[in-house]
N, C-alpha and C. Protein backbone atom coordinates (compact mmCIF):
# COMPACT_ATOMS: atom_id res chain seq x y z
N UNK A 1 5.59 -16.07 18.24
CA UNK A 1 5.68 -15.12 17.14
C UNK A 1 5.99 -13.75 17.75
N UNK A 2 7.21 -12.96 17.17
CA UNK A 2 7.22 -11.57 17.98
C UNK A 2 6.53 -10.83 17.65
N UNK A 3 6.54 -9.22 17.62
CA UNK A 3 5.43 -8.29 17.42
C UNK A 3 5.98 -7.88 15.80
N UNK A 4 6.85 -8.29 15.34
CA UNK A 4 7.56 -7.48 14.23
C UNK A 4 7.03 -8.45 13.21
N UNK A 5 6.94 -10.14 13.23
CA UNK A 5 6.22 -10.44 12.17
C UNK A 5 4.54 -10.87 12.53
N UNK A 6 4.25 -10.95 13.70
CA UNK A 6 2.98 -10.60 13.96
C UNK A 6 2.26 -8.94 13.13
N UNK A 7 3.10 -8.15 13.29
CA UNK A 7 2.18 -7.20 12.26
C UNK A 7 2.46 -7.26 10.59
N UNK A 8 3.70 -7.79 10.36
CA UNK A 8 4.06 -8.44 9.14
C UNK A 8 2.64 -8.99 8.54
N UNK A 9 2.87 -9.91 9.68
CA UNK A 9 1.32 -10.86 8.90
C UNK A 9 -0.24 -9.95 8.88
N UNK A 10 -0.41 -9.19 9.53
CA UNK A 10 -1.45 -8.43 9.99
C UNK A 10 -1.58 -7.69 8.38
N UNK A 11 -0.48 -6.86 8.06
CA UNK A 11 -0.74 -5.97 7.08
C UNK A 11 -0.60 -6.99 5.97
N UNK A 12 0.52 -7.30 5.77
CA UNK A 12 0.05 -8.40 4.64
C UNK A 12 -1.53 -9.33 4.17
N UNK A 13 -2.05 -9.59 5.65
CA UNK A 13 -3.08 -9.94 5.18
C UNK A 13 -4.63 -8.97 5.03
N UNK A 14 -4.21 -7.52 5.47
CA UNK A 14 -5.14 -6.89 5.33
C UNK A 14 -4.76 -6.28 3.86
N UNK A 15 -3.59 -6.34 3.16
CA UNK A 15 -3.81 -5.42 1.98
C UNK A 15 -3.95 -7.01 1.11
N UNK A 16 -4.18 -8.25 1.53
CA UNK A 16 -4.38 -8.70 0.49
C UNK A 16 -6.12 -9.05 0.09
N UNK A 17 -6.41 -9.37 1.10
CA UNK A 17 -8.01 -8.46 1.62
C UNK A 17 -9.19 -7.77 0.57
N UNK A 18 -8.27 -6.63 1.10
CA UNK A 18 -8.26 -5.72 0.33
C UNK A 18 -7.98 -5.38 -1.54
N UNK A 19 -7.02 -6.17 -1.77
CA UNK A 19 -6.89 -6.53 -2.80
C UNK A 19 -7.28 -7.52 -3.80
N UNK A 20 -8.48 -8.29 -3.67
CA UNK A 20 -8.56 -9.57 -4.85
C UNK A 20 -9.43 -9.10 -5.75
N UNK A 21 -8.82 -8.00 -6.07
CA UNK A 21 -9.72 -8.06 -7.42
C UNK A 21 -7.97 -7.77 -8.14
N UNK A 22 -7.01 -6.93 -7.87
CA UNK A 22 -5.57 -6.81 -8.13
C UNK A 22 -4.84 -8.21 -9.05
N UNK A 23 -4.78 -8.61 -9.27
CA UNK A 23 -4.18 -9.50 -10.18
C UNK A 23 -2.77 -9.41 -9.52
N UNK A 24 -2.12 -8.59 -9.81
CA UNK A 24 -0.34 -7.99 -9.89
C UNK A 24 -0.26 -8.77 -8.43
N UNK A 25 -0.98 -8.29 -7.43
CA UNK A 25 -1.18 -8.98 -6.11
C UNK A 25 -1.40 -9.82 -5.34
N UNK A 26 -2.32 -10.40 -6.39
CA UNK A 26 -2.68 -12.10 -6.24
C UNK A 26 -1.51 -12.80 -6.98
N UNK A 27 -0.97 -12.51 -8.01
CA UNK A 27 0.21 -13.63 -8.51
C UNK A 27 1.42 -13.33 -8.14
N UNK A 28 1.71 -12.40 -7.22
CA UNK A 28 2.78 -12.21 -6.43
C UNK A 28 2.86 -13.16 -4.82
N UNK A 29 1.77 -13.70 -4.35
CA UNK A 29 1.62 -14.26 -3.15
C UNK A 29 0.69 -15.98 -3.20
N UNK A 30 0.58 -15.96 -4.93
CA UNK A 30 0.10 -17.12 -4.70
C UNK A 30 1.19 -18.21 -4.92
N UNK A 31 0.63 -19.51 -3.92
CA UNK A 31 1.66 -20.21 -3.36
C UNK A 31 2.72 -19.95 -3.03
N UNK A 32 2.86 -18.71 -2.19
CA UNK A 32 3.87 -18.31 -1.01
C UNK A 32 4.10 -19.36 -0.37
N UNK A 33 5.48 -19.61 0.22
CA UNK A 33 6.91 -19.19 -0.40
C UNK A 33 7.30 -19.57 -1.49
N UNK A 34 6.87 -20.68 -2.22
CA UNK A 34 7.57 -21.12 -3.44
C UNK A 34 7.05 -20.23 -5.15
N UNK A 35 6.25 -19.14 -5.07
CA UNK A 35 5.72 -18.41 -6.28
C UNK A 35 7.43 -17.94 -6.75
N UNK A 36 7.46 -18.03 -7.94
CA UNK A 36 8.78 -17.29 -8.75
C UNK A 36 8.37 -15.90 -8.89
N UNK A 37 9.62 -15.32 -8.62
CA UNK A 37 9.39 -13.71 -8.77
C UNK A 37 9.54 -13.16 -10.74
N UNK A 38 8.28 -12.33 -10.88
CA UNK A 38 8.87 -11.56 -12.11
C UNK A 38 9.57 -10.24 -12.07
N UNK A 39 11.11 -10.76 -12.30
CA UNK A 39 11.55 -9.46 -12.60
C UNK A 39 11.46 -8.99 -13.83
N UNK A 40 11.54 -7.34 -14.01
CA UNK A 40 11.27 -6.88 -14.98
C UNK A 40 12.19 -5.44 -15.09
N UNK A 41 12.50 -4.69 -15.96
CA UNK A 41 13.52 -3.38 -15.87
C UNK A 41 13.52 -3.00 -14.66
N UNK A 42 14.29 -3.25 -14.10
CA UNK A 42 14.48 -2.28 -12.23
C UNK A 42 14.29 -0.39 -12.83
N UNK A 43 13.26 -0.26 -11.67
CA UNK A 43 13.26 0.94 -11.78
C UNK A 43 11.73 1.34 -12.57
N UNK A 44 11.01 0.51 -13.39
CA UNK A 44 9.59 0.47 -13.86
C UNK A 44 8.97 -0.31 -13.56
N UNK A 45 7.72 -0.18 -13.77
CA UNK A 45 6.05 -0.70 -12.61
C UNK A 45 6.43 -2.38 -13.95
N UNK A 46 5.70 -2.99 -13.45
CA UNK A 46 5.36 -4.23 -13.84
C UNK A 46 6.40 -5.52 -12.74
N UNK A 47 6.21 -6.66 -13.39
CA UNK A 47 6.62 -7.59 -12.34
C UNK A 47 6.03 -7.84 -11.44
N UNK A 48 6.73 -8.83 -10.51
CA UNK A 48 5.98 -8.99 -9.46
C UNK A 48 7.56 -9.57 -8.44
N UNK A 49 7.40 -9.41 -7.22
CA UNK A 49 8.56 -10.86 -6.62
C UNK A 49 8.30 -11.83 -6.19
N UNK A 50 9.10 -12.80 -6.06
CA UNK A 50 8.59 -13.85 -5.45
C UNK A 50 8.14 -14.58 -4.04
N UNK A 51 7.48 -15.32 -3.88
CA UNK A 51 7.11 -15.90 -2.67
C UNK A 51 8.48 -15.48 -1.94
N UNK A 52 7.85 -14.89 -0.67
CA UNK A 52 9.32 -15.04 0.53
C UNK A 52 8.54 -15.22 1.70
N UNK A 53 9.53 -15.32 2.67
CA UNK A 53 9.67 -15.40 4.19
C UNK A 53 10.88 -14.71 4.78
N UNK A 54 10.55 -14.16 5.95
CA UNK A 54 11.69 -13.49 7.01
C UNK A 54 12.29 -12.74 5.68
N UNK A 55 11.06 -11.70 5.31
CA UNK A 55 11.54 -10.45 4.46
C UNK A 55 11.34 -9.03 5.86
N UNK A 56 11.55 -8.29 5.83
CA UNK A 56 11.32 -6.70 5.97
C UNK A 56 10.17 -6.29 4.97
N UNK A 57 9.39 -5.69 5.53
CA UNK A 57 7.33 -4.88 5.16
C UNK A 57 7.31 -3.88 6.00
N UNK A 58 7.03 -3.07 4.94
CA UNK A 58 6.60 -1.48 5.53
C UNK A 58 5.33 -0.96 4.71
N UNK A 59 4.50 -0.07 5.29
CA UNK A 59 3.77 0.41 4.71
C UNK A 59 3.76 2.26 5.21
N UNK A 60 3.73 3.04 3.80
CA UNK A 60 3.97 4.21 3.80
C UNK A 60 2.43 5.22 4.27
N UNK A 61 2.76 6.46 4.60
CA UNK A 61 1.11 7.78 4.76
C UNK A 61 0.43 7.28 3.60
N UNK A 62 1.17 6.76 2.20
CA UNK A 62 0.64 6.92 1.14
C UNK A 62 -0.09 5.48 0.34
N UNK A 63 -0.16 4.68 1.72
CA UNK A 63 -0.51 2.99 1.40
C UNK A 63 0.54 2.28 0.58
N UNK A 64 1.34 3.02 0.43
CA UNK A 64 2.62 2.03 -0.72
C UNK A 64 2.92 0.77 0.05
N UNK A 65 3.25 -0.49 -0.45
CA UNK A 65 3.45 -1.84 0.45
C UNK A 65 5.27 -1.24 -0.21
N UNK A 66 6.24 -1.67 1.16
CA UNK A 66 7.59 -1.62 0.84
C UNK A 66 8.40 -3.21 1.24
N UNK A 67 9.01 -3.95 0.39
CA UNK A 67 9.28 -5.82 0.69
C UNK A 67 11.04 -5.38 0.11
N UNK A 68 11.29 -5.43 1.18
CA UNK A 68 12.88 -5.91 1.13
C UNK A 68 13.49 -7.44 1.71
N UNK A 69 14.17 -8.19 0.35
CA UNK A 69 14.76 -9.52 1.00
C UNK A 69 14.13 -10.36 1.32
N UNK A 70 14.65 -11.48 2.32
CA UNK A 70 13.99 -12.47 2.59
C UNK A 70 14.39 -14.18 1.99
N UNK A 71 13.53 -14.91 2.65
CA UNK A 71 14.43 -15.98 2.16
C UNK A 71 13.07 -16.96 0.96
N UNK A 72 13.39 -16.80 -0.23
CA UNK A 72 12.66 -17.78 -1.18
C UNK A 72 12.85 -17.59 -2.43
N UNK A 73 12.34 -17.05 -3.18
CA UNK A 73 12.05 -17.73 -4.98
C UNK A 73 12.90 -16.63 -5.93
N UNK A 74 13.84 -16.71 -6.60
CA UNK A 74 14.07 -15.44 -7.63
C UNK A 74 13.46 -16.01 -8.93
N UNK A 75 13.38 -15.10 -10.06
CA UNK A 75 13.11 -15.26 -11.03
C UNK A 75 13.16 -16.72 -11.86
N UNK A 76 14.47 -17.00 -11.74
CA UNK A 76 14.52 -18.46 -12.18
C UNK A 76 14.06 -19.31 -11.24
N UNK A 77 14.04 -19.08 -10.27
CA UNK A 77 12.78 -20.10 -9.66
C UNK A 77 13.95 -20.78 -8.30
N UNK A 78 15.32 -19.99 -8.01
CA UNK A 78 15.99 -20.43 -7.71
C UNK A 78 15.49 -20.37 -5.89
N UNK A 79 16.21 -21.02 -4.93
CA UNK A 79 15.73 -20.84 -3.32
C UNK A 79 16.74 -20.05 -2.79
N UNK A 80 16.88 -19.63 -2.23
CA UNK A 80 17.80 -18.90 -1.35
C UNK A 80 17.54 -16.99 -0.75
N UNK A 81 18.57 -16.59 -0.56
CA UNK A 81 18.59 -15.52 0.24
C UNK A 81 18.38 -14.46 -0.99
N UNK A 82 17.32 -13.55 -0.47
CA UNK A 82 17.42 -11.94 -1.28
C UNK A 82 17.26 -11.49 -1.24
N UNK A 83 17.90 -9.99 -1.58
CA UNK A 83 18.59 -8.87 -1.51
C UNK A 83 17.83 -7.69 -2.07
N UNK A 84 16.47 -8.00 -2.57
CA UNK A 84 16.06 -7.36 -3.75
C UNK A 84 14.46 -6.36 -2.50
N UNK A 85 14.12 -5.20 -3.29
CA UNK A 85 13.70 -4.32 -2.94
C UNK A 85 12.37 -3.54 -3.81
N UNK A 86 11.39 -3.91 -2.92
CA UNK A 86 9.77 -4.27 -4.10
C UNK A 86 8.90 -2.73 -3.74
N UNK A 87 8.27 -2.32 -4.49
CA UNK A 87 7.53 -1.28 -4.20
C UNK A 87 5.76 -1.73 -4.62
N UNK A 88 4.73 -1.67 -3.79
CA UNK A 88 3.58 -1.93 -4.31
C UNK A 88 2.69 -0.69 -4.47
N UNK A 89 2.17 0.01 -5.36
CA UNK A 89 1.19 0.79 -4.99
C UNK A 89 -0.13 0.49 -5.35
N UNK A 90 -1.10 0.29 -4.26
CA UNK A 90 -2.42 0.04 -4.46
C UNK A 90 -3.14 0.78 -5.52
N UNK A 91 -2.68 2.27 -5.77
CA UNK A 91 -3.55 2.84 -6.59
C UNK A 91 -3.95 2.48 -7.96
N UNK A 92 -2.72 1.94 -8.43
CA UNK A 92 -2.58 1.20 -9.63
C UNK A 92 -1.91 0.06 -9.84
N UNK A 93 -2.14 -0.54 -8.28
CA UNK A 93 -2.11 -2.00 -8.70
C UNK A 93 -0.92 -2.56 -9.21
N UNK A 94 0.41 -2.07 -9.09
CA UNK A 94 1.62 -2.49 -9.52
C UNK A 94 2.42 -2.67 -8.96
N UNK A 95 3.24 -3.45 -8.85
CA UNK A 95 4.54 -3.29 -8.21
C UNK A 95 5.83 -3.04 -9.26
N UNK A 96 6.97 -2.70 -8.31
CA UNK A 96 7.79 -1.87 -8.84
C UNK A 96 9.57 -2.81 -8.63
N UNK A 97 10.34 -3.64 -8.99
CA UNK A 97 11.69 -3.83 -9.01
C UNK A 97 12.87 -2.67 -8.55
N UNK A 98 12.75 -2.35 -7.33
CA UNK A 98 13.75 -0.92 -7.44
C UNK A 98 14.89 -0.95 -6.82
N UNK A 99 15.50 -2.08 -6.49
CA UNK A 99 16.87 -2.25 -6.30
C UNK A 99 17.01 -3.92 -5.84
N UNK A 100 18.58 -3.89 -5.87
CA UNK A 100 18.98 -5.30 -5.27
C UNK A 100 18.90 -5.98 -6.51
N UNK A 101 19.25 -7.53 -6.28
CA UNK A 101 19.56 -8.62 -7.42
C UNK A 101 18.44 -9.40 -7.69
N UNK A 102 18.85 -9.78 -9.23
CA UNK A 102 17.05 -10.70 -9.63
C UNK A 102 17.52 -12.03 -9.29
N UNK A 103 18.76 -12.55 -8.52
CA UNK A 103 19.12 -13.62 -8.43
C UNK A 103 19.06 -13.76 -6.83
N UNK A 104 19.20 -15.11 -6.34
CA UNK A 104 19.55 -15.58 -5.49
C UNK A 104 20.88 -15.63 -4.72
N UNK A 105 21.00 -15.38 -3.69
CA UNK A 105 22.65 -15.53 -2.68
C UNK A 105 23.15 -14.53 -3.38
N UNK A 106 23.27 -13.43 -4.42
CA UNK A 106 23.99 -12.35 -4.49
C UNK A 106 24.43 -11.33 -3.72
N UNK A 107 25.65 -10.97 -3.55
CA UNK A 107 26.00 -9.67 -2.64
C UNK A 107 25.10 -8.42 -2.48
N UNK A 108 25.07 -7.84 -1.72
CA UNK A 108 24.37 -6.57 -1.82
C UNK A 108 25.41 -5.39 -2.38
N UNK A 109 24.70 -4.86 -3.43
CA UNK A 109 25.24 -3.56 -4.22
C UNK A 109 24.06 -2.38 -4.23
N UNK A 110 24.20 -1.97 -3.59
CA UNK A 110 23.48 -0.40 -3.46
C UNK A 110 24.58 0.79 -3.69
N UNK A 111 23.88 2.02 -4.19
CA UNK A 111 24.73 3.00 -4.29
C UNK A 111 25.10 3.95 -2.86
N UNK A 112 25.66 4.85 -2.87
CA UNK A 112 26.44 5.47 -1.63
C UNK A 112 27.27 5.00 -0.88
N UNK A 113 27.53 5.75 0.07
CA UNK A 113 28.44 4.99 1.14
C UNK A 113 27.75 5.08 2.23
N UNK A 114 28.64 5.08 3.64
CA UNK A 114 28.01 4.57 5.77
C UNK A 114 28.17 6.32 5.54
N UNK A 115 26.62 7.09 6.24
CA UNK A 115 26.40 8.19 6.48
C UNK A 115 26.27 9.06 4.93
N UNK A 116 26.19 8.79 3.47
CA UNK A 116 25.96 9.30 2.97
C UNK A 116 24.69 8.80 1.84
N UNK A 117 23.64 9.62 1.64
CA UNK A 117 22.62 9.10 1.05
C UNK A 117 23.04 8.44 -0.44
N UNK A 118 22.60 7.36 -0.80
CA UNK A 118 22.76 7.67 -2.38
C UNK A 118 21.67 7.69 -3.47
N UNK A 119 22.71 7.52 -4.77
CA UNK A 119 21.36 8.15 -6.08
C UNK A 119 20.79 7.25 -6.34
């Protein structure tokens, strides 16, 4: 195991820990990898995503959990590769849909261009 999903797993399992009383949190990781993701309006709190593996996890100064991609469940329950981009905040217990596709194997479409930020 390298050091990159060795702490993967580390924080993941300390904010889930931390979390069982969270609901939003517990039905986002139960029966990982195969849980279906809820998407919901990109861009507002509710939802959840689905079970993954060999995603990208970050955690912010501000405890936010950050889940980009990875390989498992979209909404319809489909398997494959995704593209999609999760925001958790402990304070209130929500997660957030804030970019990328609610589907499976879709291209990546983000805004901007190479060296310029976008909206």
């Amino acid at each position: 195991m390298n050091t990159l999903n060795f702490l993967t797993l580390i924080l993941v399992g300390a904010l889930l820990c931390a979390a069982q009383r969270l609901p939003p949190w517990r039905r986002a990781f139960e029966g990982a990898p195969n849980a279906v993701g809820n998407y919901t309006v990109r861009g507002e709190p509710g939802g959840w995503p689905g079970g993954r593996r060999w995603h990208a996890a970050a955690a912010d100064e501000e405890r936010t959990l950050w889940v980009w991609g990875g390989l498992g469940r979209d909404g319809r329950g489909s398997f494959g590769a995704l593209n999609d981009l999760w925001r958790f905040r402990p304070d209130d217990a929500t997660w957030t849909w804030l970019a990328g596709s609610s589907t499976v194997n879709a291209g990546t479409t983000y805004p901007g261009s190479v060296g310029t930020a976008g909206a």
